[in-house]
Protein backbone atom coordinates (compact mmCIF):
# COMPACT_ATOMS: atom_id res chain seq x y z
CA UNK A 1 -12.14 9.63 6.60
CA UNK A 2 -9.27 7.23 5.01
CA UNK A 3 -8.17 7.46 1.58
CA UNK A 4 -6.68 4.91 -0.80
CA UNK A 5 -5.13 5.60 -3.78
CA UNK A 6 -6.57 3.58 -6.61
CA UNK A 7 -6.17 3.98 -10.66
CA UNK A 8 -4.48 7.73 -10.46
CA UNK A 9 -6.16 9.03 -7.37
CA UNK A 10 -7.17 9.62 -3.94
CA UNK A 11 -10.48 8.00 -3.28
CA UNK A 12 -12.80 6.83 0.28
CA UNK A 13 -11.54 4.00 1.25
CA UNK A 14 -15.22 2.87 1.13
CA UNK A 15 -15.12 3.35 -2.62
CA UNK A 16 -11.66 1.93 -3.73
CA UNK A 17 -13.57 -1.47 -5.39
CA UNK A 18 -11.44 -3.66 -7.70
CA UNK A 19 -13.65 -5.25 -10.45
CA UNK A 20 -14.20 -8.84 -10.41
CA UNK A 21 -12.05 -9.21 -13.91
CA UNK A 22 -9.33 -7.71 -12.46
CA UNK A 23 -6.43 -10.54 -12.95
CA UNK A 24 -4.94 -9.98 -9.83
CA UNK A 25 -8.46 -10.87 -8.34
CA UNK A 26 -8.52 -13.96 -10.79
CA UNK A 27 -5.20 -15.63 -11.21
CA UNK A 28 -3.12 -13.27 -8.55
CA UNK A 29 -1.66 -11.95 -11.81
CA UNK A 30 0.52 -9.01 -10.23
CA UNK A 31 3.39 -7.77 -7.32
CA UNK A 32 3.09 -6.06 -4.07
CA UNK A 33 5.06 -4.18 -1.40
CA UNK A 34 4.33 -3.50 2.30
CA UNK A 35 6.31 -1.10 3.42
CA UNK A 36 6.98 -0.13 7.35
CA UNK A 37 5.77 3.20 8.41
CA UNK A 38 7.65 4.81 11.40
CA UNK A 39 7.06 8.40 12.76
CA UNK A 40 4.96 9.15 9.13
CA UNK A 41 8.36 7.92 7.50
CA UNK A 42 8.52 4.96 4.76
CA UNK A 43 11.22 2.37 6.24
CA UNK A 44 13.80 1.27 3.66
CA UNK A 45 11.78 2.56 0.87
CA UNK A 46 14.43 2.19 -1.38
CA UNK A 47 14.71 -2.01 -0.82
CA UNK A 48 10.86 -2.16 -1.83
CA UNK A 49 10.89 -0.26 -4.83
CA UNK A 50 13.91 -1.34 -6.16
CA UNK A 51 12.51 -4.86 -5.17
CA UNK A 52 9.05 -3.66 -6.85
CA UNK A 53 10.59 -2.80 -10.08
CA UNK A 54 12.75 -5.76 -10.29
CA UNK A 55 9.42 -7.93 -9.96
CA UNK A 56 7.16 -6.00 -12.20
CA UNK A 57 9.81 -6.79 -14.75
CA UNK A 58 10.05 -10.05 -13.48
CA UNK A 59 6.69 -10.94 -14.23
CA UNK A 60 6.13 -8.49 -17.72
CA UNK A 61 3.66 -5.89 -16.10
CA UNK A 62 4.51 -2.89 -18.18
CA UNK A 63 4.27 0.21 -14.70
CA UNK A 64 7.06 2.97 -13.62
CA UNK A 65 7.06 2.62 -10.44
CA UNK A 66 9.19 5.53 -10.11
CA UNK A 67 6.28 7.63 -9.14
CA UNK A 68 5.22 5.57 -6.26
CA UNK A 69 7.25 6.74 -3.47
CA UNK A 70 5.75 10.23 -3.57
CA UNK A 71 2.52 8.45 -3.35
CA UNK A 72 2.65 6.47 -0.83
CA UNK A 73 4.32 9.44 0.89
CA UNK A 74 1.19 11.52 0.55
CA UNK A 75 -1.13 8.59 1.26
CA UNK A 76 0.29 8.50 4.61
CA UNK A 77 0.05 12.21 5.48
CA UNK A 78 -3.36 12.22 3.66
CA UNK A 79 -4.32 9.51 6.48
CA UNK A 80 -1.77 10.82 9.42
CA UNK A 81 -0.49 7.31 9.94
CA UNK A 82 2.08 7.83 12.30
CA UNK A 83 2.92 4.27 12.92
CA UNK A 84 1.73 1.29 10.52
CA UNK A 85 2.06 0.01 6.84
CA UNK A 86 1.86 1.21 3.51
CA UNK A 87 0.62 -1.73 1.10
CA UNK A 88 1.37 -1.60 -2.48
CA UNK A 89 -0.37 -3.65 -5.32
CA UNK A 90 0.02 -3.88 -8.76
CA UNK A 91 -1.80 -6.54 -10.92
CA UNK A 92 -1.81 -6.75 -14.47
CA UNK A 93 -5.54 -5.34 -14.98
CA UNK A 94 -8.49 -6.41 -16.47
CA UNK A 95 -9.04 -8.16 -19.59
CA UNK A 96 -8.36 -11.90 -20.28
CA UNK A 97 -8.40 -14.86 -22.83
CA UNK A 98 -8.65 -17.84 -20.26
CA UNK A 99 -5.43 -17.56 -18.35
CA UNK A 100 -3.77 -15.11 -21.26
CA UNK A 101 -3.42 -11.64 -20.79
CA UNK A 102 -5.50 -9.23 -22.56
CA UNK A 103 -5.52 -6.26 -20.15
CA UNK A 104 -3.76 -2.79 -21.47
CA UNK A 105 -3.54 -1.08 -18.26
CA UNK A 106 -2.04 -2.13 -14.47
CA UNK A 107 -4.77 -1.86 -11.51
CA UNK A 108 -2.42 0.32 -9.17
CA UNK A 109 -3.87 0.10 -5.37
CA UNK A 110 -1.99 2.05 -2.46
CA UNK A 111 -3.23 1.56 1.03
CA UNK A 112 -2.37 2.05 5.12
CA UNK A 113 -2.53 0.35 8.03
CA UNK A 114 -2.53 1.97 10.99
CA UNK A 115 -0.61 0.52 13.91
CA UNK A 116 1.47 -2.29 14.69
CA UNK A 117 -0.11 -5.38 16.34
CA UNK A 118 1.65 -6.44 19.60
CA UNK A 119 4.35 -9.43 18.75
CA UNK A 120 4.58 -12.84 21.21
CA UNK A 121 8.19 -12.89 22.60
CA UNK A 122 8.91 -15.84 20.72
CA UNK A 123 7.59 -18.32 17.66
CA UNK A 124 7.02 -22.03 17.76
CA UNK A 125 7.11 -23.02 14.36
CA UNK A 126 7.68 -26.29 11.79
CA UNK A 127 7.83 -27.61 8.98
CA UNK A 128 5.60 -27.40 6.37
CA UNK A 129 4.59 -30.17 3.74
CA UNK A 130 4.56 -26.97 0.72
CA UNK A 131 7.57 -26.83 -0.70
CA UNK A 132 9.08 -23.66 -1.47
CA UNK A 133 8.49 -21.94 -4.64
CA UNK A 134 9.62 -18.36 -5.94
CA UNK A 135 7.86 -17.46 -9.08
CA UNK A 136 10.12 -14.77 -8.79
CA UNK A 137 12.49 -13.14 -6.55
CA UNK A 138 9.27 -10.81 -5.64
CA UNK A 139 6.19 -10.55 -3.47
CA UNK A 140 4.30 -11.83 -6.03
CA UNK A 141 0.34 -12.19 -5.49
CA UNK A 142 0.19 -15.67 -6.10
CA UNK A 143 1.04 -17.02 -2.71
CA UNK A 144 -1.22 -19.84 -2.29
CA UNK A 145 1.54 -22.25 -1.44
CA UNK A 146 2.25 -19.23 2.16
CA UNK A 147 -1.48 -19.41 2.90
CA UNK A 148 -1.41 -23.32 2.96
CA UNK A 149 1.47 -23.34 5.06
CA UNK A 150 0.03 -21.38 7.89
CA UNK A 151 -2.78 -22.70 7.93
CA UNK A 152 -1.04 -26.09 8.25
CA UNK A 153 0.93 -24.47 10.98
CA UNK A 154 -2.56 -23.61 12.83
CA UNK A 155 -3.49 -27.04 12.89
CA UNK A 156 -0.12 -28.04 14.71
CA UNK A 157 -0.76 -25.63 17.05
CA UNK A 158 2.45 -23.64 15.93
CA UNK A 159 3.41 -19.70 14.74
CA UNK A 160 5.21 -20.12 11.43
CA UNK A 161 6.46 -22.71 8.89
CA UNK A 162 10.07 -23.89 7.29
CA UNK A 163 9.50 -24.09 3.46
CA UNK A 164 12.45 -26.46 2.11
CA UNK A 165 13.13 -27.04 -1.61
CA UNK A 166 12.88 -30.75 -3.22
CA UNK A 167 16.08 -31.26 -2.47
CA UNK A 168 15.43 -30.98 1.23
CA UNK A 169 17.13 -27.52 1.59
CA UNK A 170 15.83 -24.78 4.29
CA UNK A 171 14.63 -22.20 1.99
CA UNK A 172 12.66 -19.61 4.32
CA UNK A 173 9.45 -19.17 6.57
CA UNK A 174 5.68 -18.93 5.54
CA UNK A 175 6.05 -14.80 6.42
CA UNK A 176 9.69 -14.15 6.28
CA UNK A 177 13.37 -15.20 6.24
CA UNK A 178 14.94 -17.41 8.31
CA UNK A 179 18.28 -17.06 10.06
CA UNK A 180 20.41 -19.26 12.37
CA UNK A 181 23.48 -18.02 14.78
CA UNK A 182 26.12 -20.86 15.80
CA UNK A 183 29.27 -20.00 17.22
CA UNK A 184 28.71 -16.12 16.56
CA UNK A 185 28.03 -17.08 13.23
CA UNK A 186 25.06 -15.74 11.63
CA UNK A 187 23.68 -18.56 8.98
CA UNK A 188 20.99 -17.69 6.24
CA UNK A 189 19.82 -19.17 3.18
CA UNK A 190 21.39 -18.21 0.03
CA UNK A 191 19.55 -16.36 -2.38
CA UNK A 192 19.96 -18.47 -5.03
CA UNK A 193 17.47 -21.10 -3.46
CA UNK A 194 13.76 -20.79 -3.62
CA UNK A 195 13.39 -17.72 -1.32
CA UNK A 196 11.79 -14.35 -1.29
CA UNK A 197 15.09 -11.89 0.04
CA UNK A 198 13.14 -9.45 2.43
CA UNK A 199 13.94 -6.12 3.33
CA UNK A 200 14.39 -6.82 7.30
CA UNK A 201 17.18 -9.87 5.97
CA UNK A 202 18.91 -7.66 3.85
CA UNK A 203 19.15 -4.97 7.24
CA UNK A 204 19.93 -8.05 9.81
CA UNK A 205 22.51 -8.63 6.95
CA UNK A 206 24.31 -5.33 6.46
CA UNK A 207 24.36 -4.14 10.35
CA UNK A 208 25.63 -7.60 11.91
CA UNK A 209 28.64 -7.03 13.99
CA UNK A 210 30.17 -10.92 12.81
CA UNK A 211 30.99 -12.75 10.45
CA UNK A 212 27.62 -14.01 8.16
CA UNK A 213 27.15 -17.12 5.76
CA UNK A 214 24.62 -17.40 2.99
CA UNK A 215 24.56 -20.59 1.79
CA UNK A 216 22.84 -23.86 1.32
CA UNK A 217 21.89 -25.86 4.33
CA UNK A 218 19.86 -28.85 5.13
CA UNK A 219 17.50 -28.59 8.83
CA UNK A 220 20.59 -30.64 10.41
CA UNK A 221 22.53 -27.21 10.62
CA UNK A 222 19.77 -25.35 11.38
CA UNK A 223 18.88 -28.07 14.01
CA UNK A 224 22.03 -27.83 15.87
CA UNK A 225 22.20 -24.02 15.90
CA UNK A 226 22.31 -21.75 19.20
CA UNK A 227 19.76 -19.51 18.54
CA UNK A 228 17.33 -19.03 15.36
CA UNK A 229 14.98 -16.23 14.27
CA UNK A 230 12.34 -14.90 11.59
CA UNK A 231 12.10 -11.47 9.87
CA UNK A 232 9.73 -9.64 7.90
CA UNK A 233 8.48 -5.95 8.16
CA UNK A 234 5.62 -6.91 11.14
CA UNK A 235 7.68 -9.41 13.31
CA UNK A 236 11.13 -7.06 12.20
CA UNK A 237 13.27 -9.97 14.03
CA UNK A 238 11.47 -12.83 16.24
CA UNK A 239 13.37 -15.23 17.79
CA UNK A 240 12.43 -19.14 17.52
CA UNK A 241 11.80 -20.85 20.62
CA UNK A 242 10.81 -24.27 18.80
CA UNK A 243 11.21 -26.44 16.32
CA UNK A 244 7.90 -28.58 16.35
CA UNK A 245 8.91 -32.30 14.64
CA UNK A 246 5.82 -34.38 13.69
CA UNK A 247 5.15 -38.15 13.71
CA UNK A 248 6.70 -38.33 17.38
CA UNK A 249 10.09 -36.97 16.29
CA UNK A 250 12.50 -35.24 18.20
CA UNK A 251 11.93 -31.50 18.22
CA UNK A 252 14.68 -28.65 18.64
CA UNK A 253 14.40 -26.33 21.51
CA UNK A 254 16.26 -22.99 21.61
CA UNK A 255 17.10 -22.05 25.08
CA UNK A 256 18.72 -18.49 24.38
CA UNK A 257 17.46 -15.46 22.45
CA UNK A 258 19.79 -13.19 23.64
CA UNK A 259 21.59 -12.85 20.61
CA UNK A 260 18.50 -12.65 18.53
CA UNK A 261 17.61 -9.95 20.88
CA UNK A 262 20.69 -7.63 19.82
CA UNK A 263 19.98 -8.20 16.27
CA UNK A 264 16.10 -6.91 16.48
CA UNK A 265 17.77 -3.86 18.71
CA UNK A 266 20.05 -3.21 15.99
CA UNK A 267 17.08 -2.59 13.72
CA UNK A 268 15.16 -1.14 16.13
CA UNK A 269 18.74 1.95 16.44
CA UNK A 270 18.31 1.69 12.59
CA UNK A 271 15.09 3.17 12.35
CA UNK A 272 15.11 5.59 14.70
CA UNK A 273 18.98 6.51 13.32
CA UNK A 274 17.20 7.10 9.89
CA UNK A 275 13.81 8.57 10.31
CA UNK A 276 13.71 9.97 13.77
């Protein structure tokens, strides 16, 4: 049997049911967290509670989230996911005056997922006609403007999506961060612009052996790059082997991923350095 935790405790799985006036259910009125689960140890747990916090303030839902680690940490053994995810939510709760919050208590949902889905060698991706938006600099459940863009990915037969800002700047991808390498250089959007900073980007970040540039850049620079790549907590790094243009433009083909190859082994040295 599999357990989630739902409104201060351990329940079926089977029975964990969020009512209908739940706002996170109506509006996506709330935050989540999915956290990477290697050898029945949280990965980076720090980044996504800190990150958690941060948002929950962000967006005026009134939760320590202090107490969530040891949680999540006992959801996992409870379920003897070795290898997975641990998926935090947090909405606002129930109770509502059209789109104005009445509720006076968070809807707290903890779950796993066990395993980790086999990855493609590489992503084909493009850009998308959404246009970046961070609510705020969380994983916010409002994420309509993600969903779109994949799906308008599907239809062009591609993998992922570039979000840009309305100014035409390369913000980050449907499911991740984006970065670039030119010249040893690692590029990456700043995180000033419209962008979600992951936990994976902050890593790639921190353990690059080079010299790395967060900044503001329009496609031409990514465009013109050596190699490029995505991260998120699923893909951890996946290099780009295409840049699909529409309307019978010139696309951008990356013939190297050796580079991005290091980077994802980096990670890869990371977590088994830290949790065995």
């Amino acid at each position: 049997m599999k357990y989630t935790y739902f409104q201060d405790q351990f329940v079926p799985t089977e029975e964990a049911k969020v009512p209908t006036s739940d706002r996170g259910f109506r509006f996506g009125d709330g935050v989540f967290e999915t956290i990477r689960v290697e050898n029945g140890k949280l990965y980076n747990v720090d980044f996504h509670l800190n990150r958690m916090t941060k948002g929950l303030m962000d967006v005026r839902i009134p939760l320590n989230a202090s107490n969530l680690r040891g949680i999540a940490r006992s959801l996992v053994k409870k379920n003897k996911i070795d290898r997975g995810f641990v998926r935090i939510m947090v909405s606002r709760g129930s109770g509502s005056e059209g789109y104005k919050p009445k509720a006076k208590h968070p809807t707290v949902v903890i779950e796993t997922i066990e395993g980790i889905q086999t990855q493609p060698d590489s992503a084909k991706i493009m850009v998308t006609t959404q246009k970046a938006s961070a609510i705020a600099n969380a994983k916010t459940m409002n994420a309509l403007h993600y969903t779109l863009a994949l799906v308008e990915a599907e239809e062009n037969e591609c993998d992922n999506a570039i979000l840009l800002d309305d100014d035409g700047y390369v913000c980050e991808v449907a499911s991740g961060n984006i970065f670039w390498i030119k010249d040893n250089v690692l590029y990456t959007p700043s995180k000033k612009l419209e962008i979600i900073p992951g936990s994976i980007r902050q890593k790639v970040i921190s353990l690059y052996k080079g010299d790395v540039v967060q900044g503001d850049f329009k496609m031409s620079r990514l465009e013109a790059a050596d190699e490029a790549f995505i991260t998120n907590v699923n893909l951890l790094v996946m290099p780009i082997s295409e840049i699909v243009a529409l309307n019978g433009a010139k696309g951008k083909v990356f013939k190297s991923t050796e580079k991005s190859q290091k980077i994802k082994k980096l990670i890869l040295d990371d977590i088994k350095s830290t949790l065995g």
